[in-house]
PDB file of N, CA and C in Angstrom:
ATOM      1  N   UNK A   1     -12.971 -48.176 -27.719  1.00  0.00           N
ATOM      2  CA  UNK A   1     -13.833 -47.295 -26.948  1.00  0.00           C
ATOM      3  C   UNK A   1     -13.419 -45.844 -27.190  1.00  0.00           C
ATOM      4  N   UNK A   2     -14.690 -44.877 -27.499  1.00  0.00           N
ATOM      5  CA  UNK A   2     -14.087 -43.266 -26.981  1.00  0.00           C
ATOM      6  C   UNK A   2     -14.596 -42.621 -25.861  1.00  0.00           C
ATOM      7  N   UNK A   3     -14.086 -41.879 -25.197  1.00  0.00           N
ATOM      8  CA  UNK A   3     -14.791 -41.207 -24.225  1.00  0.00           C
ATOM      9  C   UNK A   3     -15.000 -39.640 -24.921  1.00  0.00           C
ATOM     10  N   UNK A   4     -16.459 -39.719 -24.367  1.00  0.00           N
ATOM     11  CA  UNK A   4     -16.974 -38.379 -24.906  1.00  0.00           C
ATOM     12  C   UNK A   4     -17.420 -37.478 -23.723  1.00  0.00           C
ATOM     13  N   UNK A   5     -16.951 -36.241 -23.620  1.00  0.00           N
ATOM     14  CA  UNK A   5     -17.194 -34.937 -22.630  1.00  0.00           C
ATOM     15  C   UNK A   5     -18.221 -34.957 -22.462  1.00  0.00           C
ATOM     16  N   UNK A   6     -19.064 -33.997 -21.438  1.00  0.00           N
ATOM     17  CA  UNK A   6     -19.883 -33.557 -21.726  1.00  0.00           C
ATOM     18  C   UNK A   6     -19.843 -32.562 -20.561  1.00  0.00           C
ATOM     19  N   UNK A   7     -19.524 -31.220 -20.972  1.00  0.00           N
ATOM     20  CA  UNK A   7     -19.622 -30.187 -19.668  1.00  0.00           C
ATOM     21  C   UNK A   7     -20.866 -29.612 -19.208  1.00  0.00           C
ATOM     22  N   UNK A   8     -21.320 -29.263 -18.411  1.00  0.00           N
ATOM     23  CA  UNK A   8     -22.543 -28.626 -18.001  1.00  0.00           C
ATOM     24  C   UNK A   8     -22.398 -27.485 -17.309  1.00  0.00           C
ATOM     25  N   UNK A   9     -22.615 -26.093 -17.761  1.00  0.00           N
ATOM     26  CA  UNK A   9     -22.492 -24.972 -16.430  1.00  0.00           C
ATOM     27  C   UNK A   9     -23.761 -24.279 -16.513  1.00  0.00           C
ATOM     28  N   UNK A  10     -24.045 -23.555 -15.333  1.00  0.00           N
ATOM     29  CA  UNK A  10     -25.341 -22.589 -15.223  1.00  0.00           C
ATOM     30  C   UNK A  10     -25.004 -21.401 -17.040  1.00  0.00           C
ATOM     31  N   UNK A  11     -25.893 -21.410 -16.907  1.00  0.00           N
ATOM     32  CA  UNK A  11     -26.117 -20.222 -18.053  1.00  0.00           C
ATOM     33  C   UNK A  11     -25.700 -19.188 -17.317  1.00  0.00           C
ATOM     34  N   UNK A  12     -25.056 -17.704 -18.061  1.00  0.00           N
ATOM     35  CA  UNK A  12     -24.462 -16.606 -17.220  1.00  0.00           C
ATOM     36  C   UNK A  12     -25.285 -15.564 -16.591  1.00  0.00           C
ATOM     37  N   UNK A  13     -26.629 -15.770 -17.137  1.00  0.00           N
ATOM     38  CA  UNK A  13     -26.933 -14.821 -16.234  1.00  0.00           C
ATOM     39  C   UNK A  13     -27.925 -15.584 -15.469  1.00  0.00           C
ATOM     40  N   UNK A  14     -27.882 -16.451 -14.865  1.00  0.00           N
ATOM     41  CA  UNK A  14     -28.641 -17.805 -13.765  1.00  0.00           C
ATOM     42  C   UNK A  14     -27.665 -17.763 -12.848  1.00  0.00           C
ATOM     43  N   UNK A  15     -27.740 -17.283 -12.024  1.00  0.00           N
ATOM     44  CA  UNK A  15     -27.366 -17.333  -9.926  1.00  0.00           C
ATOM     45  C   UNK A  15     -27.053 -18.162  -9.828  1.00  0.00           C
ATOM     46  N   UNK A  16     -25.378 -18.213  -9.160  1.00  0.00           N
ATOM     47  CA  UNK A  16     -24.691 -20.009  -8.899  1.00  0.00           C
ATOM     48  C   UNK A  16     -24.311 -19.875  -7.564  1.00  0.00           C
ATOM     49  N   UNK A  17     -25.639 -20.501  -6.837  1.00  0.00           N
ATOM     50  CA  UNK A  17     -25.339 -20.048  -5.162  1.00  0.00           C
ATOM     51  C   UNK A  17     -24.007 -20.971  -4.421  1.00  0.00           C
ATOM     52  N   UNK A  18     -23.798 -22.284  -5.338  1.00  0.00           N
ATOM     53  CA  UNK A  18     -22.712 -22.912  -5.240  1.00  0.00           C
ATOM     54  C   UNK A  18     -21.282 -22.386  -5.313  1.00  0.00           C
ATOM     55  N   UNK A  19     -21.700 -21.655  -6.290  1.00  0.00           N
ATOM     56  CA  UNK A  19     -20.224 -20.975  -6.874  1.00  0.00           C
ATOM     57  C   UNK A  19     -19.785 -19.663  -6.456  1.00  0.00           C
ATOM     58  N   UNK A  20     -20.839 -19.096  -5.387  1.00  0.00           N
ATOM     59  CA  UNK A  20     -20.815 -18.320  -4.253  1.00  0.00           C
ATOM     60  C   UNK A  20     -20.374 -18.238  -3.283  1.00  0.00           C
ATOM     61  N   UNK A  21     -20.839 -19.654  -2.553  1.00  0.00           N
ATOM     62  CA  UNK A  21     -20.323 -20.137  -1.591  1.00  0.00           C
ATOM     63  C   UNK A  21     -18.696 -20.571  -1.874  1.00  0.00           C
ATOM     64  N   UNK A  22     -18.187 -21.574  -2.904  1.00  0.00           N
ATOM     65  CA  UNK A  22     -16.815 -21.458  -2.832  1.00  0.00           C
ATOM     66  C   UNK A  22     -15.694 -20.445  -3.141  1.00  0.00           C
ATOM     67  N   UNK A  23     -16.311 -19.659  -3.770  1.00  0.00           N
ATOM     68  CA  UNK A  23     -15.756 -18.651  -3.783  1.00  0.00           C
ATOM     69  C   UNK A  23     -15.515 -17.413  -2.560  1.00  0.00           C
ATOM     70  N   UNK A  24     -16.794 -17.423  -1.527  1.00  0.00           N
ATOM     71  CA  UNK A  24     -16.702 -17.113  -0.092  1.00  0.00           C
ATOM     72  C   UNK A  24     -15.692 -17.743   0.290  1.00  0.00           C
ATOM     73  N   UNK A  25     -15.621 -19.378   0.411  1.00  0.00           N
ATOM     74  CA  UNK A  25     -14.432 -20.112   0.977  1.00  0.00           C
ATOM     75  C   UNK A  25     -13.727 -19.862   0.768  1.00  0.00           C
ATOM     76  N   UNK A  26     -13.353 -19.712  -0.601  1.00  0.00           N
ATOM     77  CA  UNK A  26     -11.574 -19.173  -1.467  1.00  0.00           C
ATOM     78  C   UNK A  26     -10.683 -18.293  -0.272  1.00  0.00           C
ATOM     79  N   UNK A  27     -11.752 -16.756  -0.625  1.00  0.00           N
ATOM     80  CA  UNK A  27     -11.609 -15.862   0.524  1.00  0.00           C
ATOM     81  C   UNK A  27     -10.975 -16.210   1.839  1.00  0.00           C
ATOM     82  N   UNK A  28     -12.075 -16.574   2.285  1.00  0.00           N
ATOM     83  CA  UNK A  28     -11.692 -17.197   3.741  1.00  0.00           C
ATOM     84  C   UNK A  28     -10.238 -17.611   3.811  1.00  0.00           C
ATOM     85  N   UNK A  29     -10.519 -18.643   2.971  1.00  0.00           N
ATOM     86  CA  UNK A  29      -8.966 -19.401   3.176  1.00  0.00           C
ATOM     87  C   UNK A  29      -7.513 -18.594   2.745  1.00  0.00           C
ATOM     88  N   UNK A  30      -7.965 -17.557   2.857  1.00  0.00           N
ATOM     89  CA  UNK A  30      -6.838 -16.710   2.182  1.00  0.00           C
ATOM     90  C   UNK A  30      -6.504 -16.690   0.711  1.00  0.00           C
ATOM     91  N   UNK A  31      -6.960 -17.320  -0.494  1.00  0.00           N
ATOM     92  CA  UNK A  31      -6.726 -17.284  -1.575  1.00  0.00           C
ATOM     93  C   UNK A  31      -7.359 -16.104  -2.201  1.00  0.00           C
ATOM     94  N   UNK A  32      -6.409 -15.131  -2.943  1.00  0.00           N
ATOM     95  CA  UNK A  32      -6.788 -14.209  -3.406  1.00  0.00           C
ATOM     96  C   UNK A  32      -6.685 -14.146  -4.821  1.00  0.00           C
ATOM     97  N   UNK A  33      -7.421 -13.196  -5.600  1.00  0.00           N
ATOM     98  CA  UNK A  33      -7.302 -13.070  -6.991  1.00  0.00           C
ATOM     99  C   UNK A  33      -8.524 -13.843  -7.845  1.00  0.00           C
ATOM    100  N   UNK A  34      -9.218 -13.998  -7.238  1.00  0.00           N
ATOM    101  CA  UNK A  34     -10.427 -15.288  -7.454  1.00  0.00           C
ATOM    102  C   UNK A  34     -11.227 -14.206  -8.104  1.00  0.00           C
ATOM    103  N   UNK A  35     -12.023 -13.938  -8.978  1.00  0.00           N
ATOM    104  CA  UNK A  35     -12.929 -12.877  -9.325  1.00  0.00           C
ATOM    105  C   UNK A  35     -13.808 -13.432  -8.890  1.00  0.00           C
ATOM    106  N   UNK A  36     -14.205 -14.695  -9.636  1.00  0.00           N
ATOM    107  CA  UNK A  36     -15.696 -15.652 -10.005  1.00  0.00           C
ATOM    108  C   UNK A  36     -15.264 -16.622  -9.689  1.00  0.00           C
ATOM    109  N   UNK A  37     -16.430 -17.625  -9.384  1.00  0.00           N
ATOM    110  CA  UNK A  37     -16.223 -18.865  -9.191  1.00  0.00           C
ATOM    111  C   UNK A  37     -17.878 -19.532  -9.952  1.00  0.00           C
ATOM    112  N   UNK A  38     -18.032 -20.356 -10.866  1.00  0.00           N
ATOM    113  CA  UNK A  38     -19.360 -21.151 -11.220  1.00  0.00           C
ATOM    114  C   UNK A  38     -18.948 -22.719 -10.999  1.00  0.00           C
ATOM    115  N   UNK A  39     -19.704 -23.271 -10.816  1.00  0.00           N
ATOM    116  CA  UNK A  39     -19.609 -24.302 -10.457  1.00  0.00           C
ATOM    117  C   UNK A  39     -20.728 -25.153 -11.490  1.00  0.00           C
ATOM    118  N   UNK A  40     -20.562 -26.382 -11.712  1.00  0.00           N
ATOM    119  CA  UNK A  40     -20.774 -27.336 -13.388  1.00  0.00           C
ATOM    120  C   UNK A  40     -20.721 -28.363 -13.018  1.00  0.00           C
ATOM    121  N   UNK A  41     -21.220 -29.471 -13.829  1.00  0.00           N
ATOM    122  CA  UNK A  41     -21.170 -30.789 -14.142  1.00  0.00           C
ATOM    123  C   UNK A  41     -20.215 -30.997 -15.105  1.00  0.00           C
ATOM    124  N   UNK A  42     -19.611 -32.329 -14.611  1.00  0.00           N
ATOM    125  CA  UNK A  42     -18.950 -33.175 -15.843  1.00  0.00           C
ATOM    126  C   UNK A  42     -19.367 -34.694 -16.128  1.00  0.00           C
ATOM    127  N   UNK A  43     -19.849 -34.916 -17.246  1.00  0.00           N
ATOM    128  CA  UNK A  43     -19.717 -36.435 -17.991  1.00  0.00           C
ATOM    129  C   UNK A  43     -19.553 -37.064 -18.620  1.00  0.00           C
ATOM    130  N   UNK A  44     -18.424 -38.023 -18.309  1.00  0.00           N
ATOM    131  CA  UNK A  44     -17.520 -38.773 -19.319  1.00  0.00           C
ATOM    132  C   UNK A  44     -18.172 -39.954 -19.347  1.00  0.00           C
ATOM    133  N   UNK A  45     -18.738 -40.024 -20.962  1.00  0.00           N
ATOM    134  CA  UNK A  45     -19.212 -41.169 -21.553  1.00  0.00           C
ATOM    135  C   UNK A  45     -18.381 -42.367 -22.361  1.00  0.00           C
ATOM    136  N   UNK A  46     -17.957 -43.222 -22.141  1.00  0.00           N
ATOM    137  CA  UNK A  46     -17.435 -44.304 -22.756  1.00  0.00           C
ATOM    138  C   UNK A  46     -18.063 -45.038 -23.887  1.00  0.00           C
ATOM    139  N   UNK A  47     -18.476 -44.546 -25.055  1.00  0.00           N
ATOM    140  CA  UNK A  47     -19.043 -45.186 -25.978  1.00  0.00           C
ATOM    141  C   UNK A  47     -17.885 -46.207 -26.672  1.00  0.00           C
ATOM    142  N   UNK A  48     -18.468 -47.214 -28.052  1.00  0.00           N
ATOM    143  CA  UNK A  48     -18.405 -48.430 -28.579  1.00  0.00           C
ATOM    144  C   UNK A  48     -18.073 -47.559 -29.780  1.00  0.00           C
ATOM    145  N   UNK A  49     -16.412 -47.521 -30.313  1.00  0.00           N
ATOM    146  CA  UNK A  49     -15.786 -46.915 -31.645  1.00  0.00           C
ATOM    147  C   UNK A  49     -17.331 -46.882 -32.761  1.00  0.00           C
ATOM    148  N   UNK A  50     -17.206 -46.548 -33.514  1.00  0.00           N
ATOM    149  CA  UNK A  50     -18.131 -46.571 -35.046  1.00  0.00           C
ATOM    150  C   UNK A  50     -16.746 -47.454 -35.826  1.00  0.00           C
ATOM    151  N   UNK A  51     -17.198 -47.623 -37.079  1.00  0.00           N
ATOM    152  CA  UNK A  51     -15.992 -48.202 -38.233  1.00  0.00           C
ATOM    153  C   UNK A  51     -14.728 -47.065 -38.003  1.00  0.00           C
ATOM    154  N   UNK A  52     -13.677 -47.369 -38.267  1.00  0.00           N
ATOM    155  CA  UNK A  52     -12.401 -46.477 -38.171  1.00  0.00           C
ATOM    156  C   UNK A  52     -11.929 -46.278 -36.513  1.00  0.00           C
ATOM    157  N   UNK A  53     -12.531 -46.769 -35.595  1.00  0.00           N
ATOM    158  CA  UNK A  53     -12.402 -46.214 -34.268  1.00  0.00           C
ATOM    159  C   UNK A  53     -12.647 -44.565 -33.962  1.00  0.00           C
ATOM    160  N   UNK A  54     -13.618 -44.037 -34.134  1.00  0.00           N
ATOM    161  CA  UNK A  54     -13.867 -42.951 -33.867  1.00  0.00           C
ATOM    162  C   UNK A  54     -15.541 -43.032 -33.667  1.00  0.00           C
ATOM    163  N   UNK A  55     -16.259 -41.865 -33.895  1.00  0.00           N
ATOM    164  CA  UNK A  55     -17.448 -41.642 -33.906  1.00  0.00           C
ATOM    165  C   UNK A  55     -18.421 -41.177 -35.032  1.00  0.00           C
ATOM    166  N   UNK A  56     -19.434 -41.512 -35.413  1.00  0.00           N
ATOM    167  CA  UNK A  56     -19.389 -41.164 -36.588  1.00  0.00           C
ATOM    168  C   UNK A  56     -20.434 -39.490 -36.140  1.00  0.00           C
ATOM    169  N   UNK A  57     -21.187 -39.282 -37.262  1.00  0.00           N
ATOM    170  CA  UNK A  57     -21.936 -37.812 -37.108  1.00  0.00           C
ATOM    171  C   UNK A  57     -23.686 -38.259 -36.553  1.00  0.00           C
ATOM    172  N   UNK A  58     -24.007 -39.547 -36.532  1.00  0.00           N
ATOM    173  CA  UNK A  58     -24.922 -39.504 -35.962  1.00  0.00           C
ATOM    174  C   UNK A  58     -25.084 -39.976 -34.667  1.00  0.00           C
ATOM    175  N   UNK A  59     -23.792 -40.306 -33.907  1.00  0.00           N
ATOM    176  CA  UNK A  59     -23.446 -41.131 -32.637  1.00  0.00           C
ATOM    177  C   UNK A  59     -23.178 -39.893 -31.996  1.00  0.00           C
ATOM    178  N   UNK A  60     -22.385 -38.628 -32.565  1.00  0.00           N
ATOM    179  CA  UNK A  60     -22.310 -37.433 -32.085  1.00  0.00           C
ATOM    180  C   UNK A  60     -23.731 -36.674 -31.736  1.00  0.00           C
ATOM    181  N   UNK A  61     -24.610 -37.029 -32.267  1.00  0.00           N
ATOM    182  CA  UNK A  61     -25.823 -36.185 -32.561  1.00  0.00           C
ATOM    183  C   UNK A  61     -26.106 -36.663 -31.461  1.00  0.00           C
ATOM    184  N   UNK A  62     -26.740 -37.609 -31.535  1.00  0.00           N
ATOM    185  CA  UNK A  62     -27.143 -38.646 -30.720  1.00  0.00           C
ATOM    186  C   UNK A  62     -26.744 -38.303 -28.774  1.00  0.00           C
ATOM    187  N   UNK A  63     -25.063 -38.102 -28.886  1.00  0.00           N
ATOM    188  CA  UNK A  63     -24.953 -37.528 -27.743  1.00  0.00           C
ATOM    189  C   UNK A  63     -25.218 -36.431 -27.327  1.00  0.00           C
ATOM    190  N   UNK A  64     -25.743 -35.277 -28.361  1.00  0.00           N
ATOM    191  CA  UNK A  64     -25.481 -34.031 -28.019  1.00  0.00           C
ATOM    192  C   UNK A  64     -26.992 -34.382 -27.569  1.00  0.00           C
ATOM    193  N   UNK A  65     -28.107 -35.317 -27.812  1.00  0.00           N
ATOM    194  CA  UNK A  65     -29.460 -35.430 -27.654  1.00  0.00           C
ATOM    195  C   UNK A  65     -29.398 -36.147 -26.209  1.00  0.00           C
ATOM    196  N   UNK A  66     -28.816 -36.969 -25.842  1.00  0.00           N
ATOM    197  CA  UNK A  66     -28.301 -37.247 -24.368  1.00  0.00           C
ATOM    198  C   UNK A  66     -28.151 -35.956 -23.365  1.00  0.00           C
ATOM    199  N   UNK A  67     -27.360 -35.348 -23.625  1.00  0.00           N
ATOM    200  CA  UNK A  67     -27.171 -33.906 -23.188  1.00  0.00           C
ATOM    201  C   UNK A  67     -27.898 -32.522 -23.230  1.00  0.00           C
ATOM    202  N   UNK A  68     -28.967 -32.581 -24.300  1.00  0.00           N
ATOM    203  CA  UNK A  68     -30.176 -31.474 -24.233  1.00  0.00           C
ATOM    204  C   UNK A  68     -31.413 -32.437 -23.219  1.00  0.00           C
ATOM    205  N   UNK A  69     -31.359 -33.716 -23.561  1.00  0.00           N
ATOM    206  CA  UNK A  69     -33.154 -34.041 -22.665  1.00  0.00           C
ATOM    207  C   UNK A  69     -32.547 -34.743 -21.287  1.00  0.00           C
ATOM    208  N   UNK A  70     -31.250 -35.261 -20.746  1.00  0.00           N
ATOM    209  CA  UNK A  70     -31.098 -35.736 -19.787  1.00  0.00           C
ATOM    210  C   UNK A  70     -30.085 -35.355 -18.959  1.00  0.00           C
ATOM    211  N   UNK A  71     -28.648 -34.996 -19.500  1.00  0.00           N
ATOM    212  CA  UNK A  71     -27.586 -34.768 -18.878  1.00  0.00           C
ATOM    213  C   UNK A  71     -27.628 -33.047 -18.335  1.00  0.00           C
ATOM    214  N   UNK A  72     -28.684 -32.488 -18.952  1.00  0.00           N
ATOM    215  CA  UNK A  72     -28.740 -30.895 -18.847  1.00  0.00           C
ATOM    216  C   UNK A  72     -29.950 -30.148 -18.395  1.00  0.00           C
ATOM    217  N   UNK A  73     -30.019 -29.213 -18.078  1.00  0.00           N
ATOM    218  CA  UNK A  73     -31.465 -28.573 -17.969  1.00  0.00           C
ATOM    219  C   UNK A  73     -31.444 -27.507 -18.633  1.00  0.00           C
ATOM    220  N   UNK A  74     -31.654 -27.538 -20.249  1.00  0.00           N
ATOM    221  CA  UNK A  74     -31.358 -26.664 -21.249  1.00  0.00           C
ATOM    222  C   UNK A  74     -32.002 -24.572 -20.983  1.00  0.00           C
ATOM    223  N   UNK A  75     -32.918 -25.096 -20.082  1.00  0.00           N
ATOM    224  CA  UNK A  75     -33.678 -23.881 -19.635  1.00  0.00           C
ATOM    225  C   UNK A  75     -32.846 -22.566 -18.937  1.00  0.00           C
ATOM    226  N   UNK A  76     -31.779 -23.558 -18.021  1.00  0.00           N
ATOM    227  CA  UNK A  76     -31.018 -22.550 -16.990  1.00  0.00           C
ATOM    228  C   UNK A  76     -29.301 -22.999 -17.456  1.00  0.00           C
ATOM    229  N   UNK A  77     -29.428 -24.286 -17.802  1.00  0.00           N
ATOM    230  CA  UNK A  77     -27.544 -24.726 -17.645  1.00  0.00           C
ATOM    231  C   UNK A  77     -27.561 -24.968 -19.879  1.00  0.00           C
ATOM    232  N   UNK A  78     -26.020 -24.723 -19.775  1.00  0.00           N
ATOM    233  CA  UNK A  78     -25.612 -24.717 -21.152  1.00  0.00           C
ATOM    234  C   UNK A  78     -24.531 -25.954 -20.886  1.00  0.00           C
ATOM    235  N   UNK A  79     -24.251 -26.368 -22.067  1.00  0.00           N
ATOM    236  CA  UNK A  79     -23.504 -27.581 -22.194  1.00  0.00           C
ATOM    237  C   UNK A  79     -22.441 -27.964 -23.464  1.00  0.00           C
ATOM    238  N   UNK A  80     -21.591 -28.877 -23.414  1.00  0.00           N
ATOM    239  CA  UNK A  80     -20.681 -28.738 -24.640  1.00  0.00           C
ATOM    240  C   UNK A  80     -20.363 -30.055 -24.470  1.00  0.00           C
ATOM    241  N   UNK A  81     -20.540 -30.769 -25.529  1.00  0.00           N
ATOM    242  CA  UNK A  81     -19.754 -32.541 -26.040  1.00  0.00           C
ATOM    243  C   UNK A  81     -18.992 -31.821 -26.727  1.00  0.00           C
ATOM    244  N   UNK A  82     -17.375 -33.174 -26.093  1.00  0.00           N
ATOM    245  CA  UNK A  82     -16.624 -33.087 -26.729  1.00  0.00           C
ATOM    246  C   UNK A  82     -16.067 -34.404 -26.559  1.00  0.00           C
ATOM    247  N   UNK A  83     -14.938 -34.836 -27.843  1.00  0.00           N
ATOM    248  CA  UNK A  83     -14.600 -36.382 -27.908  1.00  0.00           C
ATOM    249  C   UNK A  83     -13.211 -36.142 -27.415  1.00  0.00           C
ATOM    250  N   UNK A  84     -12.783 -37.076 -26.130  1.00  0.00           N
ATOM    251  CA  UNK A  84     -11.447 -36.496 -26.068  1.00  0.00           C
ATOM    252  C   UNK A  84     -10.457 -37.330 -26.525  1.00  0.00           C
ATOM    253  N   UNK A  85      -9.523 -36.487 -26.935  1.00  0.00           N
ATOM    254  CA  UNK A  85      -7.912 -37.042 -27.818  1.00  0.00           C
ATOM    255  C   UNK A  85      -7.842 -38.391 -26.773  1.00  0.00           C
ATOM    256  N   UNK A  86      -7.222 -39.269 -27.393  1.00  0.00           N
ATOM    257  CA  UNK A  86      -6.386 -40.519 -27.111  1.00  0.00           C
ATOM    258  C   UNK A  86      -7.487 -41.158 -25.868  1.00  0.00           C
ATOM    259  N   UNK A  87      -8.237 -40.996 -26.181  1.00  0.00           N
ATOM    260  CA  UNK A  87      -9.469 -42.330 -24.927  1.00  0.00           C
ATOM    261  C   UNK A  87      -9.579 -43.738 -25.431  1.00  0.00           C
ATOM    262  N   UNK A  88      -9.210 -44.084 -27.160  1.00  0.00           N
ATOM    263  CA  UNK A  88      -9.636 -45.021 -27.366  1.00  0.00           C
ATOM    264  C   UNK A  88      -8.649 -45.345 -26.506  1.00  0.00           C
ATOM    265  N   UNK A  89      -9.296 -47.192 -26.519  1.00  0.00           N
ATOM    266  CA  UNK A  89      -8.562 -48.193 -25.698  1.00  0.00           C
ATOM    267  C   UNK A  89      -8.666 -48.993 -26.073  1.00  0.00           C
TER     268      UNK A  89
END
């Protein structure tokens, strides 16, 4: 098996009323030094090795196509697959 990333954050100049609010909280709670705060998705996909135990270039594609029509809303949020070190199992 690999597990493959997949981050999701608002695009930078798209309003993160989420990442507003915890960052208000930060405050509150006394934590200082906070500039920004955005707030994102994460999803870790468990795919089925290719030959060699890895992934090949169209299983990659493939996910990054998972991640533009379903995992993302390409309009406002940006996104990044990535395969992470040592997941096989």
């Amino acid at each position: 098996m690999v597990r493959v990333v997949v981050d999701v954050m608002p695009k930078p100049e798209i309003l993160d009323p989420q990442g507003k609010a915890v960052s208000g909280a930060l405050v509150r709670l006394g934590f200082a030094g906070v500039a920004d705060v955005r707030q994102g998705k994460r999803f870790e996909l468990e795919l089925e090795a290719d030959e060699g135990d890895g992934l090949s270039a169209d299983r990659l594609a493939e996910v990054e196509q998972m991640a533009a029509t379903l995992l993302s809303n390409p309009v406002i949020e940006d996104y990044r697959v990535r395969v992470e070190q040592g997941a096989d199992a």
